[in-house]
N, C-alpha and C. Protein backbone atom coordinates (compact mmCIF):
# COMPACT_ATOMS: atom_id res chain seq x y z
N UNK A 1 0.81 -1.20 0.00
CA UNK A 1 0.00 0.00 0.00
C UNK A 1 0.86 1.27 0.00
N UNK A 2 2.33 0.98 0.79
CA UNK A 2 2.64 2.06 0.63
C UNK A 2 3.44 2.92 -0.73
N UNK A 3 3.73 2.63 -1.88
CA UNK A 3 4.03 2.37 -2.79
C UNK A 3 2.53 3.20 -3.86
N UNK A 4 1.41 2.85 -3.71
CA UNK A 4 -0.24 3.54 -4.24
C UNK A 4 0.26 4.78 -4.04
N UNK A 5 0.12 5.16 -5.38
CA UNK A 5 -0.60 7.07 -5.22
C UNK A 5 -1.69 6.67 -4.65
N UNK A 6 -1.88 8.23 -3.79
CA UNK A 6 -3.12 8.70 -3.25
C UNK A 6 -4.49 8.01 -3.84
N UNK A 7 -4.22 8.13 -5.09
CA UNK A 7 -5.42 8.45 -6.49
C UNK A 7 -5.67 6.76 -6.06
N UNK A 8 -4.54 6.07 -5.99
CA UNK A 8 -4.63 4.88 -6.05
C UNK A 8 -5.59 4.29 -5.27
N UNK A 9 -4.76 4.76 -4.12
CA UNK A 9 -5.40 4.52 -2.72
C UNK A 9 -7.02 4.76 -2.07
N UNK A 10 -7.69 6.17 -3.28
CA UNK A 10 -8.62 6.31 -2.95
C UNK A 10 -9.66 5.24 -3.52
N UNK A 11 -8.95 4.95 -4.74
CA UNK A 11 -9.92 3.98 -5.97
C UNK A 11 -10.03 3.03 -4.79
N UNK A 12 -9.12 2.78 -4.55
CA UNK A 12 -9.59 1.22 -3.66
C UNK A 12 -10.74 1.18 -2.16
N UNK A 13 -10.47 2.19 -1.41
CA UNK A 13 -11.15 2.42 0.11
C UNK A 13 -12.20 2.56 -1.05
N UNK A 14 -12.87 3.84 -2.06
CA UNK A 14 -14.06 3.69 -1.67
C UNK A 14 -14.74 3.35 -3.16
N UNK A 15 -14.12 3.08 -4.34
CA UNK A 15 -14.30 2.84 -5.48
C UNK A 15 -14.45 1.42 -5.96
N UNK A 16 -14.04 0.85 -5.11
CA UNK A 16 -13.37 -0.56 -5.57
C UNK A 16 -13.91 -1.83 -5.10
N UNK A 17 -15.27 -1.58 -5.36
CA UNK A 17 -16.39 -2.67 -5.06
C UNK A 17 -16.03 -4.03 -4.61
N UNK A 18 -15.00 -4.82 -5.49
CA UNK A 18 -14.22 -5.83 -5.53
C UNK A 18 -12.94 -6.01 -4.68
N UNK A 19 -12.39 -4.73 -3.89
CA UNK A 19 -11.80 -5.17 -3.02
C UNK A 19 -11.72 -5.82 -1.40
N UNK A 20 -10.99 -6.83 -1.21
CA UNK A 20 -11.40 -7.15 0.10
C UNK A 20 -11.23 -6.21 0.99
N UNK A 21 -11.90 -6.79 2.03
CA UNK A 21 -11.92 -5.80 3.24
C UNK A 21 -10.84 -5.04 3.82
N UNK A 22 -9.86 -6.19 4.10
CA UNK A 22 -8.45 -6.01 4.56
C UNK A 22 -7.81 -4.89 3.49
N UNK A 23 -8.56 -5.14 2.43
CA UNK A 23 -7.47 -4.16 1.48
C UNK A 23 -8.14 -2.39 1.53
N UNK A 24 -9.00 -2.33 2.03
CA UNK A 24 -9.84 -0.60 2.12
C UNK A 24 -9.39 -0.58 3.33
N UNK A 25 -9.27 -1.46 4.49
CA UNK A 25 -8.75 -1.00 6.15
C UNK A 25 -7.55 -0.83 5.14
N UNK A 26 -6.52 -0.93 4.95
CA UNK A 26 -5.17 -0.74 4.57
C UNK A 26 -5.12 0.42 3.68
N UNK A 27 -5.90 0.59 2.58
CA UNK A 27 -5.90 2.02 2.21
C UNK A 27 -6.01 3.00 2.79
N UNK A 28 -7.33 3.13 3.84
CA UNK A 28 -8.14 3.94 4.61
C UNK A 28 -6.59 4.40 5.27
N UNK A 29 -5.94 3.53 6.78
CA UNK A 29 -4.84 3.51 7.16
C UNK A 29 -3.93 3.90 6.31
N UNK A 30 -3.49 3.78 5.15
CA UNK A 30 -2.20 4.80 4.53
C UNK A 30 -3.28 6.04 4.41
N UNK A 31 -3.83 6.30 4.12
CA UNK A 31 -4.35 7.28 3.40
C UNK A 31 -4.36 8.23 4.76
N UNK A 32 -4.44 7.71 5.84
CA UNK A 32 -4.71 8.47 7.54
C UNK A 32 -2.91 8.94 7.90
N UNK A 33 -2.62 7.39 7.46
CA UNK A 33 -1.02 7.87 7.62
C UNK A 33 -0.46 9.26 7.12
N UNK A 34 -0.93 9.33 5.58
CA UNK A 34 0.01 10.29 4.74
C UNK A 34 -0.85 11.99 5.12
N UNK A 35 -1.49 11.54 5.52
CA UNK A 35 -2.53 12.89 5.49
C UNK A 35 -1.94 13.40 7.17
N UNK A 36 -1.26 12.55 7.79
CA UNK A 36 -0.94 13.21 9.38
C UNK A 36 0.33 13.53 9.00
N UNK A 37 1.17 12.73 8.16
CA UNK A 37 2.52 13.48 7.60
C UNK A 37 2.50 14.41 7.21
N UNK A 38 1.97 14.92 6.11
CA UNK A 38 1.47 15.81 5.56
C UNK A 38 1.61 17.11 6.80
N UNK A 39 0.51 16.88 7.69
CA UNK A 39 -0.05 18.11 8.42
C UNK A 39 1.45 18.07 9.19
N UNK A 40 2.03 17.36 9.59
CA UNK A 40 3.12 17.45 10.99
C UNK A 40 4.05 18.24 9.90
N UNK A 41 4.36 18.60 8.41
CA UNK A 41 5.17 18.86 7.39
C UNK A 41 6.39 18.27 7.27
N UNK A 42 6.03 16.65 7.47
CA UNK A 42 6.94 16.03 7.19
C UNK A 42 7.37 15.82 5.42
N UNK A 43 6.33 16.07 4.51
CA UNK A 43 6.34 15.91 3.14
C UNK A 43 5.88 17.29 2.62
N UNK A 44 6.61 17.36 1.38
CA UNK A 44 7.27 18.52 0.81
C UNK A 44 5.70 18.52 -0.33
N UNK A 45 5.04 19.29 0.15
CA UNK A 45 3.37 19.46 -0.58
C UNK A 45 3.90 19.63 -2.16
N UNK A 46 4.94 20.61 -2.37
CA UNK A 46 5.48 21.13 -3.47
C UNK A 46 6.99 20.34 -4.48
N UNK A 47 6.72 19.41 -4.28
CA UNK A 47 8.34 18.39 -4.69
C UNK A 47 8.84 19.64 -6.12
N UNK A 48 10.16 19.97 -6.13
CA UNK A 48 10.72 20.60 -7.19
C UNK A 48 10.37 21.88 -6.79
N UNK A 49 9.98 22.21 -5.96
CA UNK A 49 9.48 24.21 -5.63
C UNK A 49 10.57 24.51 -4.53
N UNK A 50 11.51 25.73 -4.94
CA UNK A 50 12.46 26.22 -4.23
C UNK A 50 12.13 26.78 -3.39
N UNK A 51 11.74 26.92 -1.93
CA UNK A 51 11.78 27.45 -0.91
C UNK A 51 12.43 27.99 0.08
């Protein structure tokens, strides 16, 4: 999971009729993960933008 774009990640939690369960808890969970990185500014919102 950790490896999924976002985009990826969303298809699956809530798009992805056919996925098992285990696999939307595991999206849902990265998707919680990257979004608290995010806020703490551990990841660079802007990759390639000189700051």
């Amino acid at each position: 999971m950790r490896k999924a774009s976002l985009a990826e990640l969303v298809v699956i939690r809530y798009h992805d009729d056919a996925a098992r369960l285990d696999d939307k808890i595991g999206a849902e969970a990265e998707i919680i993960r990257r979004q608290r990185k995010e806020r703490s500014g551990k990841i660079d919102k802007h990759p390639g933008s000189k700051r």
